[in-house]
C-alpha atoms as a PDB file:
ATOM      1  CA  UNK A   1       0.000   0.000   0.000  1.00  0.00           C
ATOM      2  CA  UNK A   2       1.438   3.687  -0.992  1.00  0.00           C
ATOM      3  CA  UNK A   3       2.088   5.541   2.030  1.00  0.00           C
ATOM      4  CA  UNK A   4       2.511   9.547   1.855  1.00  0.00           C
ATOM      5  CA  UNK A   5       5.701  10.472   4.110  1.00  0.00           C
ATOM      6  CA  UNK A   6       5.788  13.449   6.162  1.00  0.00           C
ATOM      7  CA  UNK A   7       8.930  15.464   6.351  1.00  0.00           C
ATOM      8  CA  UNK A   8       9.689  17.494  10.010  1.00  0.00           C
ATOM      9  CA  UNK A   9      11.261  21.029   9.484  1.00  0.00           C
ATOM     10  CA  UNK A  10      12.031  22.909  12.094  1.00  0.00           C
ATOM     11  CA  UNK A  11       8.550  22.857  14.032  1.00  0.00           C
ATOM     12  CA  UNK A  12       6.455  22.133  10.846  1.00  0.00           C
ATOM     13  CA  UNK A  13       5.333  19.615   8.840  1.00  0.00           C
ATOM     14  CA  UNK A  14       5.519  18.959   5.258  1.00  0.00           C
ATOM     15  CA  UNK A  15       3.624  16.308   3.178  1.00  0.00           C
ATOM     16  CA  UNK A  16       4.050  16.572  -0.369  1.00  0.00           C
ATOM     17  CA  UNK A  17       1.272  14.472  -1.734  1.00  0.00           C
ATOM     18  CA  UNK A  18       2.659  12.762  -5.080  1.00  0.00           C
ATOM     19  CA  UNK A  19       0.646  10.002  -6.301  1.00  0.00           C
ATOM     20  CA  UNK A  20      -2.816  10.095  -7.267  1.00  0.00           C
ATOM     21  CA  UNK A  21      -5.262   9.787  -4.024  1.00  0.00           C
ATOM     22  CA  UNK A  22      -7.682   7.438  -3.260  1.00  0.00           C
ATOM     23  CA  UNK A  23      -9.682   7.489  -0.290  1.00  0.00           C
ATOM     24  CA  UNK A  24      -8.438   4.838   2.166  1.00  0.00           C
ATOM     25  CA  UNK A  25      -4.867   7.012   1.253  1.00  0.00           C
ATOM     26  CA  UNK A  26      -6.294  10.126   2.306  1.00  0.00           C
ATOM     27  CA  UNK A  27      -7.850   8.907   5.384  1.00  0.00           C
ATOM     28  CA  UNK A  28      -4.237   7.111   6.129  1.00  0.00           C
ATOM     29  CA  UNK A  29      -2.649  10.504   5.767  1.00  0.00           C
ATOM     30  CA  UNK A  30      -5.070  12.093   8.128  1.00  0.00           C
ATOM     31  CA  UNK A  31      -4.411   9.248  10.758  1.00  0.00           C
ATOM     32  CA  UNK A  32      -0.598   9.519   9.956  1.00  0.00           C
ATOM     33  CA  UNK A  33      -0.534  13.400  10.249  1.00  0.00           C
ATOM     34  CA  UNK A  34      -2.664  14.276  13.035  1.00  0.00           C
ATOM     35  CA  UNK A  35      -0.150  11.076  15.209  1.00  0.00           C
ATOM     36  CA  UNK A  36       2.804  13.156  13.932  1.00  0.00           C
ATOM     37  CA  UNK A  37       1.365  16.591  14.925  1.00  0.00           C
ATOM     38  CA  UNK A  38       0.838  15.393  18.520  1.00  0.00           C
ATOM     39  CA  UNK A  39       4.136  13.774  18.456  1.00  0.00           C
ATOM     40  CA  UNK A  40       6.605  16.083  17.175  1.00  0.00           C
ATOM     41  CA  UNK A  41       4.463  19.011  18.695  1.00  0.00           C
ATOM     42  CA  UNK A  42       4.230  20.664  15.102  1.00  0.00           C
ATOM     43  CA  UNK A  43       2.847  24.171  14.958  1.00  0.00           C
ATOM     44  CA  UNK A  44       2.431  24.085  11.212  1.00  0.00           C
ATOM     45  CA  UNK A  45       1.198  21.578   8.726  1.00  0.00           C
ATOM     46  CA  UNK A  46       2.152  22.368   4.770  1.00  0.00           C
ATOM     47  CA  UNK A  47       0.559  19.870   2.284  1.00  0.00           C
ATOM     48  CA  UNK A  48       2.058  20.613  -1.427  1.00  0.00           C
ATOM     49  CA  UNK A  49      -0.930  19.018  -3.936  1.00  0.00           C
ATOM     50  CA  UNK A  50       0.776  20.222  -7.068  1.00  0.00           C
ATOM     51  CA  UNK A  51       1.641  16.867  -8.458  1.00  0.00           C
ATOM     52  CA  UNK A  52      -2.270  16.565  -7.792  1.00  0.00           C
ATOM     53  CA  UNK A  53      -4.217  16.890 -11.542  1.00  0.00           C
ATOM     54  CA  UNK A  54      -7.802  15.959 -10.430  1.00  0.00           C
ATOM     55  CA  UNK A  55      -9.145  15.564  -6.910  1.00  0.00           C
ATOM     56  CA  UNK A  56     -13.077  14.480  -5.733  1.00  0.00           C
ATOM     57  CA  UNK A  57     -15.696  15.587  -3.026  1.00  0.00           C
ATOM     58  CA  UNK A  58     -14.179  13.012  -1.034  1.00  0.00           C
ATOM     59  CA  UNK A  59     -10.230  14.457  -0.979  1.00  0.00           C
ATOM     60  CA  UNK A  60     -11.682  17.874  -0.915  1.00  0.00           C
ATOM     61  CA  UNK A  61     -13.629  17.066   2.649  1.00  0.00           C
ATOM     62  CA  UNK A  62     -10.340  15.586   3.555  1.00  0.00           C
ATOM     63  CA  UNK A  63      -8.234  18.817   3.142  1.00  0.00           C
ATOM     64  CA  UNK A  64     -11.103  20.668   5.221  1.00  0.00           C
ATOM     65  CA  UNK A  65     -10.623  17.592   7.840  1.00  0.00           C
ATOM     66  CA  UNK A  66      -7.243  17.684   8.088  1.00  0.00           C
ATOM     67  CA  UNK A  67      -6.697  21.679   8.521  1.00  0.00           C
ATOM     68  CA  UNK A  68      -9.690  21.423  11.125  1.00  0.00           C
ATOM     69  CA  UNK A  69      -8.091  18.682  13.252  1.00  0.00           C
ATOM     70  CA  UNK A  70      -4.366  20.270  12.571  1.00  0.00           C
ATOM     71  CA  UNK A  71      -6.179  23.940  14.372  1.00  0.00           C
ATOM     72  CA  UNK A  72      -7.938  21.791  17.153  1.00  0.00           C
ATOM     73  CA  UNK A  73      -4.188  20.566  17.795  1.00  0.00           C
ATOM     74  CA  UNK A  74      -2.739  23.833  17.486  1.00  0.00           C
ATOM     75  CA  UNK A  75      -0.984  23.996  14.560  1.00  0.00           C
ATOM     76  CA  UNK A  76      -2.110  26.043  10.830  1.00  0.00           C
ATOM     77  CA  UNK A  77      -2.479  24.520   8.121  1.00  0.00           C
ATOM     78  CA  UNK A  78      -1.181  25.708   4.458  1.00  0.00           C
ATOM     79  CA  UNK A  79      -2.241  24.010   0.921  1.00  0.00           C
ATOM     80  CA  UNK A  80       0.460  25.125  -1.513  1.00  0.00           C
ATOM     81  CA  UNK A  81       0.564  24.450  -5.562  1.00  0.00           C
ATOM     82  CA  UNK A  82      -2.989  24.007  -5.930  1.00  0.00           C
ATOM     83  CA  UNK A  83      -3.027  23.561  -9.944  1.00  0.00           C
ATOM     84  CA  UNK A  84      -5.788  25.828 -11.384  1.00  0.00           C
ATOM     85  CA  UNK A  85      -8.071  22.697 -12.580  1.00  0.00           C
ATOM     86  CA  UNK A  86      -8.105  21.037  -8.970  1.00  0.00           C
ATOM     87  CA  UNK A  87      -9.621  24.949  -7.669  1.00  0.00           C
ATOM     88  CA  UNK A  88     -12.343  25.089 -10.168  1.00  0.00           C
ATOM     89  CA  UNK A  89     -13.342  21.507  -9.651  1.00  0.00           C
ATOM     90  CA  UNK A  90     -13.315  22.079  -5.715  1.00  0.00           C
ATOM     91  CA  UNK A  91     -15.630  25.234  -6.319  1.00  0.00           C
ATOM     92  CA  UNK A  92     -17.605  23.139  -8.527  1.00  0.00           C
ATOM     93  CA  UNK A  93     -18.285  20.923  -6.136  1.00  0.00           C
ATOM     94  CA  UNK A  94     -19.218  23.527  -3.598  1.00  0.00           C
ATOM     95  CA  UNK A  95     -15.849  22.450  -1.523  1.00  0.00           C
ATOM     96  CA  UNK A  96     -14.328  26.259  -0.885  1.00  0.00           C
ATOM     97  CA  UNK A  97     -12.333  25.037   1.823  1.00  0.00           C
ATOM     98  CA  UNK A  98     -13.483  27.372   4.653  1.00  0.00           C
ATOM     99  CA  UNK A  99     -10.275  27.331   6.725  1.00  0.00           C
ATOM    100  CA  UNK A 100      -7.889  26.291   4.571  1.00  0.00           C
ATOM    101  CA  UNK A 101      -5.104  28.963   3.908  1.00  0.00           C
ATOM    102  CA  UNK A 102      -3.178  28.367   0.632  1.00  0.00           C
ATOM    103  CA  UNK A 103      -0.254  29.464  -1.121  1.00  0.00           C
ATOM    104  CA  UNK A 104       1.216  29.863  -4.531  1.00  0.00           C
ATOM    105  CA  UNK A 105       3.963  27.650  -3.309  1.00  0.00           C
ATOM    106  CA  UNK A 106       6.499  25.977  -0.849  1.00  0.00           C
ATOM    107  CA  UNK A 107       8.748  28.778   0.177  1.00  0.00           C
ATOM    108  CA  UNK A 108       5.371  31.468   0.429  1.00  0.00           C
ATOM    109  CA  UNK A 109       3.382  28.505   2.443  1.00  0.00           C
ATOM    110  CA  UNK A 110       6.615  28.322   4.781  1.00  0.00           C
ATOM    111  CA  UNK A 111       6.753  31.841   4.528  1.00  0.00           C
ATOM    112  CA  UNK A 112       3.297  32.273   5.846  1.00  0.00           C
ATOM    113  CA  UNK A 113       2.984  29.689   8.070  1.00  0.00           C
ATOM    114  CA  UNK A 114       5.467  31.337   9.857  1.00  0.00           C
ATOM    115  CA  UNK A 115       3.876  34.620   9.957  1.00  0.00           C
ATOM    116  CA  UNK A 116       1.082  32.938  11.412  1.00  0.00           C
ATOM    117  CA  UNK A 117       3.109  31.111  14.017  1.00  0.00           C
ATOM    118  CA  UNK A 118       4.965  33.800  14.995  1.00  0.00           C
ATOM    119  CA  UNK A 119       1.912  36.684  14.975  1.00  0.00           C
ATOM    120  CA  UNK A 120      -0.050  33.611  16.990  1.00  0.00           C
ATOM    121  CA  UNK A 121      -2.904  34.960  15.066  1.00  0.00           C
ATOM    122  CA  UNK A 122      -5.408  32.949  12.800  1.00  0.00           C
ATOM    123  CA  UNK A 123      -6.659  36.645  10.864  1.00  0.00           C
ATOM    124  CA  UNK A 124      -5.528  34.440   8.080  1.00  0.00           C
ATOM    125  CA  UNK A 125      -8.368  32.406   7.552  1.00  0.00           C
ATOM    126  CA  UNK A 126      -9.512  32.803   3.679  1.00  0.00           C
ATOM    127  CA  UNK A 127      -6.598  35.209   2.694  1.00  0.00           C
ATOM    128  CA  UNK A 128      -4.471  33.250   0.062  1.00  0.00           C
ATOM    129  CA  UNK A 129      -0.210  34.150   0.346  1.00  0.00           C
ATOM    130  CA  UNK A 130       0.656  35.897  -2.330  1.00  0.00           C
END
């Protein structure tokens, strides 16, 4: 069975997601990631999608999940390299992801996630880095 890996830097998390996910994957990451939030004590979760062409209600609900549970443990969550197809299909499908904060790509979703570690603020919620 594929198995995402999740990189430590510093006091965040990275998981670059590249292989095409199906649902008992995306509900192993969430398992995987939320264990290695509470373990490492992250304070920042970045998940880079941009080898990710398509994506489904399902994996959209999971990317809400996972930011939601990564805030409940204190720690933001950042979607980087969100490929323009895989936002109008997730707007399509009604899946805005309320929460999620996103960036362009790694360095700006480090860059921000630090911003929002740092300013201990969550103002961020909606506002895409730039």
């Amino acid at each position: 069975m594929d198995q995402i890996p999740i990189l430590q830097v510093g006091d965040c998390l990275l998981v670059s997601i590249q292989v095409d996910m199906h649902d008992q994957l995306a509900m192993q990451l969430q398992d995987d990631l939320t264990t290695r939030v509470v373990k490492t004590r992250a304070r920042g979760v970045m998940i880079d999608i941009s080898a990710l062409e398509i994506v489904d209600s399902f994996i959209g609900r999971m990317l809400n999940n996972i930011a939601a549970m990564s805030r409940v443990l204190d720690a933001v969550t950042v979607v980087v390299g969100m490929q323009p197809a895989v936002a109008i299909t997730l707007v399509e499908l009604g899946l805005g992801l309320s929460g999620v904060k996103t960036a362009l790509n790694v360095d700006k979703g480090l860059a921000l996630i630090r911003r929002l570690i740092d300013d201990g603020t969550e103002d961020w919620v909606g506002r895409r880095e730039k």
